[in-house]
Each structure stands twice: as C-alpha cells, then as structure tokens.
PDB file of N, CA and C in Angstrom:
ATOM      1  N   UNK A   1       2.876 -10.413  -9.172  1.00  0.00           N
ATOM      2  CA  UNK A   1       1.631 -11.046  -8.813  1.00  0.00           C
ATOM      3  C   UNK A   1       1.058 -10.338  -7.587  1.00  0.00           C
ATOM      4  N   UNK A   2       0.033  -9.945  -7.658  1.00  0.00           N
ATOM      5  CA  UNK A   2      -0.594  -8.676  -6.823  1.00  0.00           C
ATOM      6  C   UNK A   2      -2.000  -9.888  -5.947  1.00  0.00           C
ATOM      7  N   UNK A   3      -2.294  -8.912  -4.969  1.00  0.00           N
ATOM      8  CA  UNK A   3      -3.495  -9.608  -4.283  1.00  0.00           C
ATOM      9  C   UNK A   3      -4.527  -9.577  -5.313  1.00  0.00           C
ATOM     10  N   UNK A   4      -4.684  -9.246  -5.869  1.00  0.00           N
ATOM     11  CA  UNK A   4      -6.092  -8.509  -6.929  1.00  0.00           C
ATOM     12  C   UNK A   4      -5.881  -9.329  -7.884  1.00  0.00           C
ATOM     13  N   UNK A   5      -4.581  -9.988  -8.233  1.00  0.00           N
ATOM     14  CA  UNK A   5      -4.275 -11.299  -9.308  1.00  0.00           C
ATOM     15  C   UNK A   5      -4.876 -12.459  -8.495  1.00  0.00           C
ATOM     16  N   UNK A   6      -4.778 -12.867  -6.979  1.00  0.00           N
ATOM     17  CA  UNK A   6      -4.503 -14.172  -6.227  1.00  0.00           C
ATOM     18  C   UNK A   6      -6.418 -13.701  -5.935  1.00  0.00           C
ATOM     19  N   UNK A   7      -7.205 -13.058  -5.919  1.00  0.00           N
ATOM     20  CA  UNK A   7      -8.640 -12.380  -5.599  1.00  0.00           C
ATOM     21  C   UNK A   7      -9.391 -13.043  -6.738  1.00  0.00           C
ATOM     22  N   UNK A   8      -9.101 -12.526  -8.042  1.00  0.00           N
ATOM     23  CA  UNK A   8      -9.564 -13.194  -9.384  1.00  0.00           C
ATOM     24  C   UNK A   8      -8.741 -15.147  -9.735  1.00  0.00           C
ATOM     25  N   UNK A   9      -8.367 -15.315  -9.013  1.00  0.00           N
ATOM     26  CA  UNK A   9      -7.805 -16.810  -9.302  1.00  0.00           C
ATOM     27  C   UNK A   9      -8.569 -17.468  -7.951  1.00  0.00           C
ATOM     28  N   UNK A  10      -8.737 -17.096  -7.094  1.00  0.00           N
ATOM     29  CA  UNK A  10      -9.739 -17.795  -6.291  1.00  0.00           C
ATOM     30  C   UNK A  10     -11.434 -17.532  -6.708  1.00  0.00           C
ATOM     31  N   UNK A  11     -11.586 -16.511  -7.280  1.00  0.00           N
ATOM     32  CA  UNK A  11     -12.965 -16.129  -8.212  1.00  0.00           C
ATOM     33  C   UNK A  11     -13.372 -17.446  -9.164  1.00  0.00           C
ATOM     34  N   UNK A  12     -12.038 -17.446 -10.276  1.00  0.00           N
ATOM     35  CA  UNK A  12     -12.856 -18.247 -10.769  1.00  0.00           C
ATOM     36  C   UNK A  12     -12.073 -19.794 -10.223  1.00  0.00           C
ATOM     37  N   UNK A  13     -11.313 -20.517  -9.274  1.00  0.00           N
ATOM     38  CA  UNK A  13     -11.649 -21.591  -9.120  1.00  0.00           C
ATOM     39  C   UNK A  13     -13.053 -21.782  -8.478  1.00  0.00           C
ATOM     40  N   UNK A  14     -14.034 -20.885  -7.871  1.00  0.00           N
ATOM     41  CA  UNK A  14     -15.203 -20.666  -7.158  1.00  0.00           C
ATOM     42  C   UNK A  14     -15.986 -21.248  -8.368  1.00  0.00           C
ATOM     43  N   UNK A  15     -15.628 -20.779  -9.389  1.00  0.00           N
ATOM     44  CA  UNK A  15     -16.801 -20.425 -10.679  1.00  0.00           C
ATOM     45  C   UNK A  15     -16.515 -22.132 -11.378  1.00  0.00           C
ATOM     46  N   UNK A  16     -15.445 -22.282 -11.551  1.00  0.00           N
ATOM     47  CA  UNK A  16     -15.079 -23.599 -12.399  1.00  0.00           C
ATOM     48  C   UNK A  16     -15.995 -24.728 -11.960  1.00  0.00           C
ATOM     49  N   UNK A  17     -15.539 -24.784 -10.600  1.00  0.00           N
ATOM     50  CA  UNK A  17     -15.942 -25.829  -9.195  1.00  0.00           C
ATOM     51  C   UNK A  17     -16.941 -25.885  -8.757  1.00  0.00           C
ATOM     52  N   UNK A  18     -17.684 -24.662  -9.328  1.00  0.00           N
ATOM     53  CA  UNK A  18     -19.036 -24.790  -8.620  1.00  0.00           C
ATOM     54  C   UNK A  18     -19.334 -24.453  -6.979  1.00  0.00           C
ATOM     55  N   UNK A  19     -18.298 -24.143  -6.720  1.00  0.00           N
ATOM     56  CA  UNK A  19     -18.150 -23.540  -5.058  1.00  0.00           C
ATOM     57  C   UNK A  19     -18.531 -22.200  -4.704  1.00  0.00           C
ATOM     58  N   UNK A  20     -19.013 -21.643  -5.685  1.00  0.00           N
ATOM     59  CA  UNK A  20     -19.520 -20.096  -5.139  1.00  0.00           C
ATOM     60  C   UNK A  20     -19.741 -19.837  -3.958  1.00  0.00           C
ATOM     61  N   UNK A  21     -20.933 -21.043  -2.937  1.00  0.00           N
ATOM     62  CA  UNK A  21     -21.684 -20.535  -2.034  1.00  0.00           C
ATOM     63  C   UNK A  21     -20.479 -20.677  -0.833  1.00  0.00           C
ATOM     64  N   UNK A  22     -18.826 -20.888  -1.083  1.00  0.00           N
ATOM     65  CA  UNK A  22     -18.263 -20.678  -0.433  1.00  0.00           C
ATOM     66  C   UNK A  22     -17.655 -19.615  -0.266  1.00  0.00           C
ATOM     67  N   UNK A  23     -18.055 -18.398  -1.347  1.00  0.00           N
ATOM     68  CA  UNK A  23     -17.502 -16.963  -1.233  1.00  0.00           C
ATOM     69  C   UNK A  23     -18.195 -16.348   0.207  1.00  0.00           C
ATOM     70  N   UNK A  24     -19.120 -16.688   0.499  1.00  0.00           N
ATOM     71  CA  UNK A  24     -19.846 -15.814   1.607  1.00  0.00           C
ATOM     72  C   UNK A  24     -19.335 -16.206   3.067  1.00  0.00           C
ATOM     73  N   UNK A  25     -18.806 -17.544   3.214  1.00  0.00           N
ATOM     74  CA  UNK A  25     -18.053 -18.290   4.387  1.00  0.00           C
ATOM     75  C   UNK A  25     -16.893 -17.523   4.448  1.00  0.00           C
ATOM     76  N   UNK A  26     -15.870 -17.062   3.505  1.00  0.00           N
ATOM     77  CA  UNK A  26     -14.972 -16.952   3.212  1.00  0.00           C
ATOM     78  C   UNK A  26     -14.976 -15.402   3.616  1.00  0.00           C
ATOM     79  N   UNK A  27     -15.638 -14.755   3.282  1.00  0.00           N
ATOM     80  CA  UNK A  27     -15.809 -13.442   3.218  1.00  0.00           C
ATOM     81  C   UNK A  27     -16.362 -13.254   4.787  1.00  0.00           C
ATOM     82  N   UNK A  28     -17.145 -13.921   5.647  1.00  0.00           N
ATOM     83  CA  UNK A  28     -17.102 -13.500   6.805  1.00  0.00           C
ATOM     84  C   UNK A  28     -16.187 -14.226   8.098  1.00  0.00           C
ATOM     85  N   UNK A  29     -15.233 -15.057   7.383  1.00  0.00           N
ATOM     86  CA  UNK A  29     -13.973 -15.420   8.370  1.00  0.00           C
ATOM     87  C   UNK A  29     -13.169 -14.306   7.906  1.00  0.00           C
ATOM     88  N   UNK A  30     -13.079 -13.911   6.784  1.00  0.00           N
ATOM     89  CA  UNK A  30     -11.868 -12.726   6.806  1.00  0.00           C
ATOM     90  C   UNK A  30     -12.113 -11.737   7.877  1.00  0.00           C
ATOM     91  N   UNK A  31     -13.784 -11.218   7.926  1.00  0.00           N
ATOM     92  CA  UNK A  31     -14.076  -9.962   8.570  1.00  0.00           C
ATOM     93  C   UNK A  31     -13.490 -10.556  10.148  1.00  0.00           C
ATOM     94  N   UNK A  32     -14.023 -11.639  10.489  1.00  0.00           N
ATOM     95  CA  UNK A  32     -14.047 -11.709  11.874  1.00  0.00           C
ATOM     96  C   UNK A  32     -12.610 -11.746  12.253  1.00  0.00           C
ATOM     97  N   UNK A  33     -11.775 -11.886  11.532  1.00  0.00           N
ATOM     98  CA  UNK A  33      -9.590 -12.382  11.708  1.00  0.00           C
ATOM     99  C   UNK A  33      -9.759 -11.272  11.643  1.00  0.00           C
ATOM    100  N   UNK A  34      -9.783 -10.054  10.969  1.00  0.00           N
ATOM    101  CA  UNK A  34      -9.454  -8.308  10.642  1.00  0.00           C
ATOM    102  C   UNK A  34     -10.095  -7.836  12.009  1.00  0.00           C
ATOM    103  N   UNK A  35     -11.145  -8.137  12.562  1.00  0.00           N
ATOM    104  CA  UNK A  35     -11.682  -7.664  13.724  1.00  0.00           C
ATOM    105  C   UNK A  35     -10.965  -8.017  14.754  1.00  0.00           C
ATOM    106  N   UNK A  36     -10.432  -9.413  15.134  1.00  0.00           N
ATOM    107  CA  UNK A  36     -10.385  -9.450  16.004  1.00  0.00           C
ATOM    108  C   UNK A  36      -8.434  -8.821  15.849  1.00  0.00           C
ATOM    109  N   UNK A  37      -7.679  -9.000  14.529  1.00  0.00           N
ATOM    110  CA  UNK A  37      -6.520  -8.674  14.651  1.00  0.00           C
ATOM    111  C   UNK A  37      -6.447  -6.894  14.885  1.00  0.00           C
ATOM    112  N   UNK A  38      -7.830  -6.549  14.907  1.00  0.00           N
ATOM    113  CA  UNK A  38      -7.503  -5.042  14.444  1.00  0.00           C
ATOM    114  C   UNK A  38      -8.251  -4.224  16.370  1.00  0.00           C
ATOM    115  N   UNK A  39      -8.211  -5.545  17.022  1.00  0.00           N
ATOM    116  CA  UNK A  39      -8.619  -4.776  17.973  1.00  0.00           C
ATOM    117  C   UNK A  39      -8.020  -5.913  19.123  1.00  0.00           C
ATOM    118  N   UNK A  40      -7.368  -6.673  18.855  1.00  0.00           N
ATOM    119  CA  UNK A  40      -6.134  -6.725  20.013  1.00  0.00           C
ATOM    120  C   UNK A  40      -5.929  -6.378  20.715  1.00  0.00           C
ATOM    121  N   UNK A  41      -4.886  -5.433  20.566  1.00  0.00           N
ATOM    122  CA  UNK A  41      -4.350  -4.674  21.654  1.00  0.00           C
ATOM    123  C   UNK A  41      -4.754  -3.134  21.438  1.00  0.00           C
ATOM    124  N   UNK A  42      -6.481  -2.940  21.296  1.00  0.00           N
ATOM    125  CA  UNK A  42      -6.791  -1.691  21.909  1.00  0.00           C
ATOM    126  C   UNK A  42      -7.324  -2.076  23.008  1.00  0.00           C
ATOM    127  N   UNK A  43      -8.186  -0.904  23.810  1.00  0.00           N
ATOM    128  CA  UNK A  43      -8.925  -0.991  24.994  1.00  0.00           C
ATOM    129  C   UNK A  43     -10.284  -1.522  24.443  1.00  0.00           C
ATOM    130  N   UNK A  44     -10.506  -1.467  23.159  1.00  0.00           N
ATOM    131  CA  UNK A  44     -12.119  -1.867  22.599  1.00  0.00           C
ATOM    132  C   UNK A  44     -11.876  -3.231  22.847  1.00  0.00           C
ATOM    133  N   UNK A  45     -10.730  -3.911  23.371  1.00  0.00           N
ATOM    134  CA  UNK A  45     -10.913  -5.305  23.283  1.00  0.00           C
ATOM    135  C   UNK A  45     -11.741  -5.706  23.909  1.00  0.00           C
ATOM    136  N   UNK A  46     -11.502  -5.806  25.403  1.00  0.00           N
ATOM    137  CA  UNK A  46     -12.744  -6.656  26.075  1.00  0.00           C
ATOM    138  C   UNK A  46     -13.867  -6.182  25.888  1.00  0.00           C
ATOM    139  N   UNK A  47     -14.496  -5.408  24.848  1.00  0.00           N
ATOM    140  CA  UNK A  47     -16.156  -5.283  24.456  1.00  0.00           C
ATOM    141  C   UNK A  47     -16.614  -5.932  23.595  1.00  0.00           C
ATOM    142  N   UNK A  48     -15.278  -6.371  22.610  1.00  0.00           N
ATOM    143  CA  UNK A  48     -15.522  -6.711  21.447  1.00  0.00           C
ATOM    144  C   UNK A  48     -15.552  -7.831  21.864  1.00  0.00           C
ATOM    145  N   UNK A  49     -14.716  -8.532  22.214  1.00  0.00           N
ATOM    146  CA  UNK A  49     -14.848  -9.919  23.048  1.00  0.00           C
ATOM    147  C   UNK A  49     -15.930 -10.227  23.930  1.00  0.00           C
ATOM    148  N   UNK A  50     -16.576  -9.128  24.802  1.00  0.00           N
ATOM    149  CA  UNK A  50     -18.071  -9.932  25.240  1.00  0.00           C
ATOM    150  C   UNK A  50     -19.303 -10.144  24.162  1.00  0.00           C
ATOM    151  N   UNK A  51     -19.143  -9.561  23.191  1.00  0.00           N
ATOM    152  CA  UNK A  51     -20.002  -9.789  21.931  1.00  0.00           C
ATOM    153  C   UNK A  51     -19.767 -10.904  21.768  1.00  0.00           C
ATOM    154  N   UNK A  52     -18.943 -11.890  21.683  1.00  0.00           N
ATOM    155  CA  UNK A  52     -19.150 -13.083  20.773  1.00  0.00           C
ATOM    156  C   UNK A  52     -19.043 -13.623  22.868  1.00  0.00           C
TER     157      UNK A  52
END
C-alpha cells in the first residue's frame, strides 16, 4: 500500500462525500508543515518566520 494508493482513497472519499472544497484546505496545510519542516533548522528560518 503506497502513498499514491492512500492519495486516490482520500480522492474519492472527497468525491463520495461531497467534500471536494476540502482538497484546497488540505493542500495548503500540507505546503505550510513542508515549509515550515523544511526550513527549521536552516538560517532561512527567521525570514521565513517574519513572513507569517
């Protein structure tokens, strides 16, 4: 069972449920967790952090 299996099983409970307009919520909490996990512990931190 691959991410790309668990990607298409949250697809279509979206689709079943009628929850689509929660793909776009979803899709920009991932970005912002990857951002902020992916800049931690560089020196870009405290810039990235006065942005928000």
């Amino acid at each position: 069972m691959g991410k790309l299996s668990i990607l298409g099983e949250f697809w279509q409970f979206l689709k079943v449920r009628k929850k689509i307009w929660l793909a776009p919520i979803v899709f920009v909490l991932v970005l912002l967790g990857l951002l902020i996990v992916a800049t931690g512990n560089s020196a870009l931190a405290p810039f990235i952090y006065a942005l928000f």
